[in-house]
PDB file of N, CA and C in Angstrom:
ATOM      1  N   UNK A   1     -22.268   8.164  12.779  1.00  0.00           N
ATOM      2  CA  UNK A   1     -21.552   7.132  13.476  1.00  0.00           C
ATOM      3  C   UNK A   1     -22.195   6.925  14.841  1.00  0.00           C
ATOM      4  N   UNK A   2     -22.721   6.223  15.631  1.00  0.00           N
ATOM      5  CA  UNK A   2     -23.051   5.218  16.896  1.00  0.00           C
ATOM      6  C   UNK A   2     -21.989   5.045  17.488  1.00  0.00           C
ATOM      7  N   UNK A   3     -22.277   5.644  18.455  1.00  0.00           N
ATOM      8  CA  UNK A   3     -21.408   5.272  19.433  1.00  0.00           C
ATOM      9  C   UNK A   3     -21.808   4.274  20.643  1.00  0.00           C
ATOM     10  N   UNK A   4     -22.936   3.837  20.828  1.00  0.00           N
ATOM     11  CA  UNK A   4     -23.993   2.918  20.699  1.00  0.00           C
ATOM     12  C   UNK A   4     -22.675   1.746  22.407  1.00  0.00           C
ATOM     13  N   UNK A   5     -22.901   1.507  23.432  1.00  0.00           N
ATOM     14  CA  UNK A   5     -21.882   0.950  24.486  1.00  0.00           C
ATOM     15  C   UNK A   5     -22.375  -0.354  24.471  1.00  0.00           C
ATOM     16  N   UNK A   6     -24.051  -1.067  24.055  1.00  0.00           N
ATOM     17  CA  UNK A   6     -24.557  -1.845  24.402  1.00  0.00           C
ATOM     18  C   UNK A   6     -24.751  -2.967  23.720  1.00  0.00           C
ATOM     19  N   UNK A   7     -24.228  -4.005  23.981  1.00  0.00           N
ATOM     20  CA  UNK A   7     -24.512  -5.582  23.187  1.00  0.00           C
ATOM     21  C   UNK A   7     -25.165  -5.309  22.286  1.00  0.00           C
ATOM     22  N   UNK A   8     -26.397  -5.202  23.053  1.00  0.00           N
ATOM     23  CA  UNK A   8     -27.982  -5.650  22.702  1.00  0.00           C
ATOM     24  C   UNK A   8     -27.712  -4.570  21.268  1.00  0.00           C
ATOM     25  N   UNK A   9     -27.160  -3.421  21.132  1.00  0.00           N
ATOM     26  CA  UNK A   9     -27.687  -2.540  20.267  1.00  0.00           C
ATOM     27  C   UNK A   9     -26.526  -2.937  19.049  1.00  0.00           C
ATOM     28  N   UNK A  10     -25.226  -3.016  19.492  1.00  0.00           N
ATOM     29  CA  UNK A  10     -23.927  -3.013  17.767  1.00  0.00           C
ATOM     30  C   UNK A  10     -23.129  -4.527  18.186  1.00  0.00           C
ATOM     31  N   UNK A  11     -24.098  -5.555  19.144  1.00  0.00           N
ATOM     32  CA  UNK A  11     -23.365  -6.822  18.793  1.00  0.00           C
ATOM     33  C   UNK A  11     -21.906  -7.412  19.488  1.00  0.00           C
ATOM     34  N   UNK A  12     -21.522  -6.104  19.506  1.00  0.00           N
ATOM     35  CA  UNK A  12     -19.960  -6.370  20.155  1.00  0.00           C
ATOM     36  C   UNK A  12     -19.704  -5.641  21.864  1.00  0.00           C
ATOM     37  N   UNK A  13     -19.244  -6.337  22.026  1.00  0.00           N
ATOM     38  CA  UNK A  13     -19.590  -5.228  23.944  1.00  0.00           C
ATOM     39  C   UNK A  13     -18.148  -4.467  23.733  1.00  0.00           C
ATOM     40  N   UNK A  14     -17.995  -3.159  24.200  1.00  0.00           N
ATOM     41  CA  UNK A  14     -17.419  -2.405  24.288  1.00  0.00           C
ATOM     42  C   UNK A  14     -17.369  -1.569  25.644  1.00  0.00           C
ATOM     43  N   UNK A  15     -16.057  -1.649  26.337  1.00  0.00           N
ATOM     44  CA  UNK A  15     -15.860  -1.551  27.935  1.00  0.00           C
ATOM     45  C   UNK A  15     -16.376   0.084  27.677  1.00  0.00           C
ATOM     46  N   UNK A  16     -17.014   0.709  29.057  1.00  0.00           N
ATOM     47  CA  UNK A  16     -17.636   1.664  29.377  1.00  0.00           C
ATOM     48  C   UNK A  16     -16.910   2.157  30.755  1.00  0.00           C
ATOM     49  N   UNK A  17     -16.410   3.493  30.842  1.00  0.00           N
ATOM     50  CA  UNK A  17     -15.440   3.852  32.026  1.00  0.00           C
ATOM     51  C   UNK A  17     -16.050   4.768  32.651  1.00  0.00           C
ATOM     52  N   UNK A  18     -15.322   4.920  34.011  1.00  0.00           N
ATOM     53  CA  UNK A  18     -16.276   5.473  35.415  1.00  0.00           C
ATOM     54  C   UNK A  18     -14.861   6.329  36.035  1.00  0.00           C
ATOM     55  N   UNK A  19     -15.792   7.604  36.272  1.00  0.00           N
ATOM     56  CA  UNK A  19     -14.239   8.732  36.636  1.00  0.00           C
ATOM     57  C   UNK A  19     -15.416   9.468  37.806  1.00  0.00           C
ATOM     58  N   UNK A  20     -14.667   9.154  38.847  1.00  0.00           N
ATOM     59  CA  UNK A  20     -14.754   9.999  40.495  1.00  0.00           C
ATOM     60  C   UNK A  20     -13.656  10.927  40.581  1.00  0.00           C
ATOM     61  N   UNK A  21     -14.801  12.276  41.047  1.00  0.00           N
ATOM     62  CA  UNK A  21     -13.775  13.398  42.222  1.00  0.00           C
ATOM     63  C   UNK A  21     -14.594  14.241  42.976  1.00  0.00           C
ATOM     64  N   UNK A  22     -13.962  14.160  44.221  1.00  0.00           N
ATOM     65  CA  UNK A  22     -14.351  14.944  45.446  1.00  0.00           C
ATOM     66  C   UNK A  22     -14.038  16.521  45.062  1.00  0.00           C
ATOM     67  N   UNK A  23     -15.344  17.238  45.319  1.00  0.00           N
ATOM     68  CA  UNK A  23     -15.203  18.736  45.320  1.00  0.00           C
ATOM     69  C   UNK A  23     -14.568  18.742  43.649  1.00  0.00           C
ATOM     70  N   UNK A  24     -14.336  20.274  43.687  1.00  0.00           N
ATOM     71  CA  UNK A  24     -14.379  20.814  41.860  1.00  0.00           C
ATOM     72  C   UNK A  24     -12.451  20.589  41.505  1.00  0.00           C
ATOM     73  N   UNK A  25     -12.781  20.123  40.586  1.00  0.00           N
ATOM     74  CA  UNK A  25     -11.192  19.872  39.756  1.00  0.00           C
ATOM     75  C   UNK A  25     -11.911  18.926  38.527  1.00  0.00           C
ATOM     76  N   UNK A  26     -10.757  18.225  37.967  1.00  0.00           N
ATOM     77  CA  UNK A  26     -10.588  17.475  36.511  1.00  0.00           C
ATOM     78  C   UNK A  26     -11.126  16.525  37.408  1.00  0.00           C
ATOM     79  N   UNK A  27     -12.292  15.580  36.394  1.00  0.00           N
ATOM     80  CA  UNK A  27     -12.513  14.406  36.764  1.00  0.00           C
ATOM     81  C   UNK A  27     -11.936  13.606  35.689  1.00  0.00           C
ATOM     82  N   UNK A  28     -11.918  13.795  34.459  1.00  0.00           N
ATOM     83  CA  UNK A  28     -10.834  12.847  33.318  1.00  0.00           C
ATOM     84  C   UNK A  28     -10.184  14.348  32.698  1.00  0.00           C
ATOM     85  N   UNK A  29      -9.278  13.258  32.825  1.00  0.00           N
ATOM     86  CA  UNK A  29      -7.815  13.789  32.165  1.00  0.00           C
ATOM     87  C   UNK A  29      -8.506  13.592  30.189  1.00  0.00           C
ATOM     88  N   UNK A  30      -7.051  14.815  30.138  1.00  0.00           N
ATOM     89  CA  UNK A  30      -7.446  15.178  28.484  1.00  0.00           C
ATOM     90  C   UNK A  30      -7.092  13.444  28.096  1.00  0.00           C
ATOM     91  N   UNK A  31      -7.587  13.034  26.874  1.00  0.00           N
ATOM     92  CA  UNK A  31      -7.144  11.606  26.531  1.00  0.00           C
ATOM     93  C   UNK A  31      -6.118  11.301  25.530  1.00  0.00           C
ATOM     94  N   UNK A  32      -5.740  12.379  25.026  1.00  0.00           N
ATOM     95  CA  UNK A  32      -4.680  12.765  23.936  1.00  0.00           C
ATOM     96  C   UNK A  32      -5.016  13.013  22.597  1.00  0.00           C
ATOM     97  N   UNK A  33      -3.739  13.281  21.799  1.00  0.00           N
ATOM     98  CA  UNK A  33      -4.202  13.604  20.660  1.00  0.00           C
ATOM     99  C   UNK A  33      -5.312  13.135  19.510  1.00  0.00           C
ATOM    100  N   UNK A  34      -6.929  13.794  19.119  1.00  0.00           N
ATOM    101  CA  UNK A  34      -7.203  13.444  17.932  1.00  0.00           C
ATOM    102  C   UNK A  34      -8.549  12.559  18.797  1.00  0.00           C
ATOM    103  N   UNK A  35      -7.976  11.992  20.311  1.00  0.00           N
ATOM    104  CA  UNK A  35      -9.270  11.198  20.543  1.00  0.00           C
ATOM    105  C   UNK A  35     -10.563  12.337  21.364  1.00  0.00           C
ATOM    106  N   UNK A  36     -11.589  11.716  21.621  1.00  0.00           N
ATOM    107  CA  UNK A  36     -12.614  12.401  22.064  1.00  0.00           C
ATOM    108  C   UNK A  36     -13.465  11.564  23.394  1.00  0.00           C
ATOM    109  N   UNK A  37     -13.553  12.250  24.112  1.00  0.00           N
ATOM    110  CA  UNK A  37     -13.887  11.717  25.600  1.00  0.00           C
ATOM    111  C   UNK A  37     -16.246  11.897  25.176  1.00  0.00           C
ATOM    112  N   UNK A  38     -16.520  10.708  25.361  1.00  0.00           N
ATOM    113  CA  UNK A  38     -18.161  10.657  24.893  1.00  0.00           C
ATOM    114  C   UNK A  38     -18.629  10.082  26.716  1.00  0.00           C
ATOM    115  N   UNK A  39     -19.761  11.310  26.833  1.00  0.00           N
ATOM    116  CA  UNK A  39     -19.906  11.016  28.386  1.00  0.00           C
ATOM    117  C   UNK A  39     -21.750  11.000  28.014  1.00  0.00           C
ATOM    118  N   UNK A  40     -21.580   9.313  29.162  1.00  0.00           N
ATOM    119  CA  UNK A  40     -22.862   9.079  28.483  1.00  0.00           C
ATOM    120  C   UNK A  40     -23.856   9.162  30.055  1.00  0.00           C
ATOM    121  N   UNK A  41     -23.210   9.072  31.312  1.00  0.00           N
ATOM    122  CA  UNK A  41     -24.168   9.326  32.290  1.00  0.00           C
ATOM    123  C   UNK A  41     -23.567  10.115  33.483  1.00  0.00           C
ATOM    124  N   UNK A  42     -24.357  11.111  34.163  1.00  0.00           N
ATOM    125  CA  UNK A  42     -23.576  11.433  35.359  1.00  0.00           C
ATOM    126  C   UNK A  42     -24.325  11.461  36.875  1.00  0.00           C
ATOM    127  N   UNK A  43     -23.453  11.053  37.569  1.00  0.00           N
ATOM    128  CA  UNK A  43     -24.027  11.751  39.473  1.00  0.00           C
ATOM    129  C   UNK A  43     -23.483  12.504  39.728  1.00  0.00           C
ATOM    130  N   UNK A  44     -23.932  13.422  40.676  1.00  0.00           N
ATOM    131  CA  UNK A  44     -23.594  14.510  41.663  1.00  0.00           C
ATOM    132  C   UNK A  44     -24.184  14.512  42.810  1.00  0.00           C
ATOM    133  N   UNK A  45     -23.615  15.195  43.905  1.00  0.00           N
ATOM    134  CA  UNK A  45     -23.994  14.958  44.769  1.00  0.00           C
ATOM    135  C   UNK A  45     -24.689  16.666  45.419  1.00  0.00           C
ATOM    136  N   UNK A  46     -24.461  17.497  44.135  1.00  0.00           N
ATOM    137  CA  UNK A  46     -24.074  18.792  44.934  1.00  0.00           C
ATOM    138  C   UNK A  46     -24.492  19.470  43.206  1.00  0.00           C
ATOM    139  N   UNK A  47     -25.454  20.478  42.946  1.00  0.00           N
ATOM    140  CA  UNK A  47     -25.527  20.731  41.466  1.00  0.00           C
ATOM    141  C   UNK A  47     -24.209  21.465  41.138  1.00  0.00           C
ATOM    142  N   UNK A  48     -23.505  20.402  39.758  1.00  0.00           N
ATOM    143  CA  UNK A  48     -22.420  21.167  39.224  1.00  0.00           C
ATOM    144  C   UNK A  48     -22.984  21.489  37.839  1.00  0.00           C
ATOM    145  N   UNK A  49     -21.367  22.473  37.580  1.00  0.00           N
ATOM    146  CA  UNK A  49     -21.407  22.355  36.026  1.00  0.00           C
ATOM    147  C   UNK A  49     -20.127  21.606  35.773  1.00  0.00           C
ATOM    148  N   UNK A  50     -20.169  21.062  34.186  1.00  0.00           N
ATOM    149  CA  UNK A  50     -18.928  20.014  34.063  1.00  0.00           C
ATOM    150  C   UNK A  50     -18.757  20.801  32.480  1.00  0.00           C
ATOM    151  N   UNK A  51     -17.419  21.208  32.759  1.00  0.00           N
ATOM    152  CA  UNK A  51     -17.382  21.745  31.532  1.00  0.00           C
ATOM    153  C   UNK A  51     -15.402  21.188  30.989  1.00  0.00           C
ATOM    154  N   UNK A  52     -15.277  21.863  29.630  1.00  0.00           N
ATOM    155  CA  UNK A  52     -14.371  20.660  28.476  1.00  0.00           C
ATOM    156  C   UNK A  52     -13.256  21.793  28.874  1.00  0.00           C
ATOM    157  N   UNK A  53     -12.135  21.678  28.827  1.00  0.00           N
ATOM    158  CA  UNK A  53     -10.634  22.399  28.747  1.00  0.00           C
ATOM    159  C   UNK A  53      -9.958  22.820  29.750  1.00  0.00           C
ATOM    160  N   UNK A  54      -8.582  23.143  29.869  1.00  0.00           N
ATOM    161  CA  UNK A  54      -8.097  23.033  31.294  1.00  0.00           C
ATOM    162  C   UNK A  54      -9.298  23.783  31.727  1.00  0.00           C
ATOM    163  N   UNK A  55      -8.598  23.268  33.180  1.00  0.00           N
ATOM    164  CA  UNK A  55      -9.728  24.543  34.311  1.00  0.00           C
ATOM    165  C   UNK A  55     -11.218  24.903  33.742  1.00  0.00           C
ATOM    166  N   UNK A  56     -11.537  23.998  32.371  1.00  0.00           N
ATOM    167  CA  UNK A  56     -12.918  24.128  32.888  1.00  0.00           C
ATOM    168  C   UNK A  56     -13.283  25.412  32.029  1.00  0.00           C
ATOM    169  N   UNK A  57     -12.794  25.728  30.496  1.00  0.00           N
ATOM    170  CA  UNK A  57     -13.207  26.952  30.112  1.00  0.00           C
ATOM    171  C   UNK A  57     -14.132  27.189  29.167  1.00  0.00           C
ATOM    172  N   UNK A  58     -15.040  25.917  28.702  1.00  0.00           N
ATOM    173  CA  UNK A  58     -16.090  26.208  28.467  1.00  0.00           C
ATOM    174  C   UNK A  58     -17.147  24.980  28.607  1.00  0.00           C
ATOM    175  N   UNK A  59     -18.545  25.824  28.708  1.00  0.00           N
ATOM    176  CA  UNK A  59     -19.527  25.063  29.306  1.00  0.00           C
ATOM    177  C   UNK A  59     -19.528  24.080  28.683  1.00  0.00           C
ATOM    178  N   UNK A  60     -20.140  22.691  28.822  1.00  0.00           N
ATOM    179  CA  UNK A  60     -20.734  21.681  28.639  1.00  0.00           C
ATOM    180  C   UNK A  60     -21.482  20.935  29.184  1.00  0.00           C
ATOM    181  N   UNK A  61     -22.219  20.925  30.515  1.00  0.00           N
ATOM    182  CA  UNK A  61     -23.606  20.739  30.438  1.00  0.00           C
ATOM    183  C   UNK A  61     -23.448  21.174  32.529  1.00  0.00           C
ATOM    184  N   UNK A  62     -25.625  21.031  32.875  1.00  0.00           N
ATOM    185  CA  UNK A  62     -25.178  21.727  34.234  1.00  0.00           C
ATOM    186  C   UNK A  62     -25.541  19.976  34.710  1.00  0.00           C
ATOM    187  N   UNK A  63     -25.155  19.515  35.925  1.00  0.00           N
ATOM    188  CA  UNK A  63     -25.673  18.558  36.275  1.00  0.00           C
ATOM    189  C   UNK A  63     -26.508  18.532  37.764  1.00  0.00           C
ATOM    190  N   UNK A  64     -27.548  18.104  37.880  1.00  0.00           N
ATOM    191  CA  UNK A  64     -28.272  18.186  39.704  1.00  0.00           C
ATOM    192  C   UNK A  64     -27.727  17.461  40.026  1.00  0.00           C
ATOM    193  N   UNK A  65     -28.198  18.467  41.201  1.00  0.00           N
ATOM    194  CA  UNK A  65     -27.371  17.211  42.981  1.00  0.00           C
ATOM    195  C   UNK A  65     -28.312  16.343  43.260  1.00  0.00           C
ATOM    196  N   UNK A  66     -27.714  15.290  43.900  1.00  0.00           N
ATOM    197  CA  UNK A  66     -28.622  14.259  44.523  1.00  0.00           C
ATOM    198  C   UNK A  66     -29.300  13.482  43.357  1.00  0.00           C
ATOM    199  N   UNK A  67     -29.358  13.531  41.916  1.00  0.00           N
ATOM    200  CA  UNK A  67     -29.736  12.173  40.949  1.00  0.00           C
ATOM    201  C   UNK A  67     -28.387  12.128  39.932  1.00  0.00           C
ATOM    202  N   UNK A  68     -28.942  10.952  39.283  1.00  0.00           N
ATOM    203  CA  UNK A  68     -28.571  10.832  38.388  1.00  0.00           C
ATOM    204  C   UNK A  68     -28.938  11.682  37.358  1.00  0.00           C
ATOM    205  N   UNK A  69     -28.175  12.400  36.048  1.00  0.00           N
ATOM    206  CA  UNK A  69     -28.490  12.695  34.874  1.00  0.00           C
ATOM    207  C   UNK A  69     -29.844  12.152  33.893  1.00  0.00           C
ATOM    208  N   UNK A  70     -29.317  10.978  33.821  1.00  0.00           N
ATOM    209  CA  UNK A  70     -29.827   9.776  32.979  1.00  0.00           C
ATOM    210  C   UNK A  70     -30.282  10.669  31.870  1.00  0.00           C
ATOM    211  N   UNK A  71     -28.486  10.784  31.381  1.00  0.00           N
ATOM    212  CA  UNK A  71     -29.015  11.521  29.409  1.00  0.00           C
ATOM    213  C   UNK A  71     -29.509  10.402  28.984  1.00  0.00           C
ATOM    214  N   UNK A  72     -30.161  11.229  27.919  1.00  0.00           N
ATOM    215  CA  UNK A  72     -31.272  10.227  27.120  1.00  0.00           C
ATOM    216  C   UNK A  72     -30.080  10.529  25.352  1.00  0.00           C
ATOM    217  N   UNK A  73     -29.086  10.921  25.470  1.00  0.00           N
ATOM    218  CA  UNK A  73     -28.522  10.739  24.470  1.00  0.00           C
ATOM    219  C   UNK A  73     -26.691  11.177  24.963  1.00  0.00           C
ATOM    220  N   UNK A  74     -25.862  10.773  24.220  1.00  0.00           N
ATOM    221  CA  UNK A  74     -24.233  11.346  24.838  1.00  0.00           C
ATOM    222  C   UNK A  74     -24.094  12.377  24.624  1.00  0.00           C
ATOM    223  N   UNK A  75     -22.806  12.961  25.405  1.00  0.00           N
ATOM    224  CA  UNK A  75     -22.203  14.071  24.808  1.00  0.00           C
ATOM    225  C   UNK A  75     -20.952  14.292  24.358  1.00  0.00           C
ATOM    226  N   UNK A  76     -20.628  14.123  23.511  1.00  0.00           N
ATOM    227  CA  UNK A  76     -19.145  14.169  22.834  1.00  0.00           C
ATOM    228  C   UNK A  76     -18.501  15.539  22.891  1.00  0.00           C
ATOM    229  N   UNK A  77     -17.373  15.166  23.268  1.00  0.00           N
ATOM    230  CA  UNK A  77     -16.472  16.459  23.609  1.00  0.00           C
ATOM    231  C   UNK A  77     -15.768  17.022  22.183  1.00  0.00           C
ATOM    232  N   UNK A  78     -14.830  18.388  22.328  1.00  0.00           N
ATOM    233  CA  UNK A  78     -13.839  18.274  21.275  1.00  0.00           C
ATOM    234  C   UNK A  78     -12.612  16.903  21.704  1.00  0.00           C
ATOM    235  N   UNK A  79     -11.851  17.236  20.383  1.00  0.00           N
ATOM    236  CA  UNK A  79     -10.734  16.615  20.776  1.00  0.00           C
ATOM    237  C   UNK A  79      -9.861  17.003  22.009  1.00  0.00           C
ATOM    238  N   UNK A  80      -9.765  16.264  22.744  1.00  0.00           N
ATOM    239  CA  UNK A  80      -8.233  16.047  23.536  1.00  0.00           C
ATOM    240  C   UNK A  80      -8.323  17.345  24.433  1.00  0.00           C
ATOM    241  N   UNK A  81      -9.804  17.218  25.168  1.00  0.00           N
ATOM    242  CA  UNK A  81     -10.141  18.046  26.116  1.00  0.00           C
ATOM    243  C   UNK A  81     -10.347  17.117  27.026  1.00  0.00           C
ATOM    244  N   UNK A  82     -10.228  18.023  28.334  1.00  0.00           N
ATOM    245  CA  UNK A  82     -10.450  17.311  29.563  1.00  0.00           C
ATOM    246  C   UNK A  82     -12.091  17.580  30.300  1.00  0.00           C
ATOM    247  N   UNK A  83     -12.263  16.691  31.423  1.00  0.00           N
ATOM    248  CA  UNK A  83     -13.773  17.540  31.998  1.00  0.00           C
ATOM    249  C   UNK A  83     -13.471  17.650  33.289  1.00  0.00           C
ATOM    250  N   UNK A  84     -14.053  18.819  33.658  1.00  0.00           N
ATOM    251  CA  UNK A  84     -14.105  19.583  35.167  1.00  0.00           C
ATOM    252  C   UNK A  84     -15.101  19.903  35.866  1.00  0.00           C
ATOM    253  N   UNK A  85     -15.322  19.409  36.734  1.00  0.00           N
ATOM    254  CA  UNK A  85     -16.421  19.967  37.812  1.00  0.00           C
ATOM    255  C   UNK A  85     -16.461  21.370  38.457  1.00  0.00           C
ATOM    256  N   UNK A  86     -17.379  21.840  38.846  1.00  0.00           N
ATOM    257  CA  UNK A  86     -17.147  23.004  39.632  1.00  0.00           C
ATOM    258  C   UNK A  86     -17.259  22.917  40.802  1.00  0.00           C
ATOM    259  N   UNK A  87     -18.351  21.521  41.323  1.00  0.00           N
ATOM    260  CA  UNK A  87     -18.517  21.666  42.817  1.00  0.00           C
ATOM    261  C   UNK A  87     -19.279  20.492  43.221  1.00  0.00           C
ATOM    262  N   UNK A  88     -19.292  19.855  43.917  1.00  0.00           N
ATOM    263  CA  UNK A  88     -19.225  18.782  44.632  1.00  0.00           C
ATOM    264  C   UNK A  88     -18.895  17.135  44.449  1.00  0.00           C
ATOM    265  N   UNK A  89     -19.382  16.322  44.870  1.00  0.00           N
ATOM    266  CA  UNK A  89     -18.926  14.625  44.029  1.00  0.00           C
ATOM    267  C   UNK A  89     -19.951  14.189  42.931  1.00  0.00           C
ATOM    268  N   UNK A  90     -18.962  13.581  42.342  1.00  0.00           N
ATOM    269  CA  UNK A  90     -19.471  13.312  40.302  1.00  0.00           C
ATOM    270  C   UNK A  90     -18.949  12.353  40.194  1.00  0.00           C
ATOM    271  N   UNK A  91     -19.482  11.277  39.956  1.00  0.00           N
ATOM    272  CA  UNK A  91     -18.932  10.250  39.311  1.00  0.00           C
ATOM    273  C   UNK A  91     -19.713  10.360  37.559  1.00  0.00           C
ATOM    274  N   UNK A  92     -18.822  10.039  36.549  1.00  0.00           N
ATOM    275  CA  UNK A  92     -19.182  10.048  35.274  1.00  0.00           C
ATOM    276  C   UNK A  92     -18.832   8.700  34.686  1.00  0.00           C
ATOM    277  N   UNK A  93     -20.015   8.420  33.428  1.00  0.00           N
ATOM    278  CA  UNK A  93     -19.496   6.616  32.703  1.00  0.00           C
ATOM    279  C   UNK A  93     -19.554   7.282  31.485  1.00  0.00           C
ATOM    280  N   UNK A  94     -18.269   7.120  31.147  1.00  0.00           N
ATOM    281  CA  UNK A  94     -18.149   7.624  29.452  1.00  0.00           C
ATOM    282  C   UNK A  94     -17.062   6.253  29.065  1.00  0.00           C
ATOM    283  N   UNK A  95     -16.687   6.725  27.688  1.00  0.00           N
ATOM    284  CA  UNK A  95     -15.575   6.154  26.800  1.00  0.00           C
ATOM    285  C   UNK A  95     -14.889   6.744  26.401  1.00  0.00           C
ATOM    286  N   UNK A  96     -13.951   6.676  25.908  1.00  0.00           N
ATOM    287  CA  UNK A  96     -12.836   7.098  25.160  1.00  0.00           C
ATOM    288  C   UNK A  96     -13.193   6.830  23.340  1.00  0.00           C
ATOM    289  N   UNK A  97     -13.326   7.788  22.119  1.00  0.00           N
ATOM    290  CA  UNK A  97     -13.154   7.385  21.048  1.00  0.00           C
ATOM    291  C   UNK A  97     -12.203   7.539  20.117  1.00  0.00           C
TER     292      UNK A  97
END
């Protein structure tokens, strides 16, 4: 399955969402039952790690300070987990599936 955000690529545009937080906490909230949070780019300002479940209890990827990520592919979470920073500002563009 494609999860694919872009015109150009599945035809249909499909809105793409942007989650800010200062210093380490939840930057998205869990999304509820059954759905899955797909995070397709990140900034930092400060190298974190951003990891899936309350408080952050297991890894999912490290990110540098001062660029952008620019994954070259997404990362899909489990279900109806949340994501957490450990340390400094992150803005993330994911979706909801």
């Amino acid at each position: 399955m494609s999860y694919n955000t872009n015109f150009r690529e599945t035809g249909l545009p499909k809105p793409v969402l942007f989650a800010s937080k200062t210093g380490a906490g939840t930057v998205i909230a869990a999304p509820g039952a059954g759905k899955h949070i797909i995070i397709y780019d990140i900034l930092a300002s400060a190298n974190t790690t951003l990891k899936d479940g309350s408080g952050g209890t297991s890894y999912a990827i490290n990110a540098p300070g001062g660029a952008a990520a620019n994954l070259t592919g997404s990362i899909k979470l489990e279900a109806n987990l949340e994501v957490y920073s450990t340390d400094g500002n992150v803005t993330i563009t994911y979706t909801i599936v």
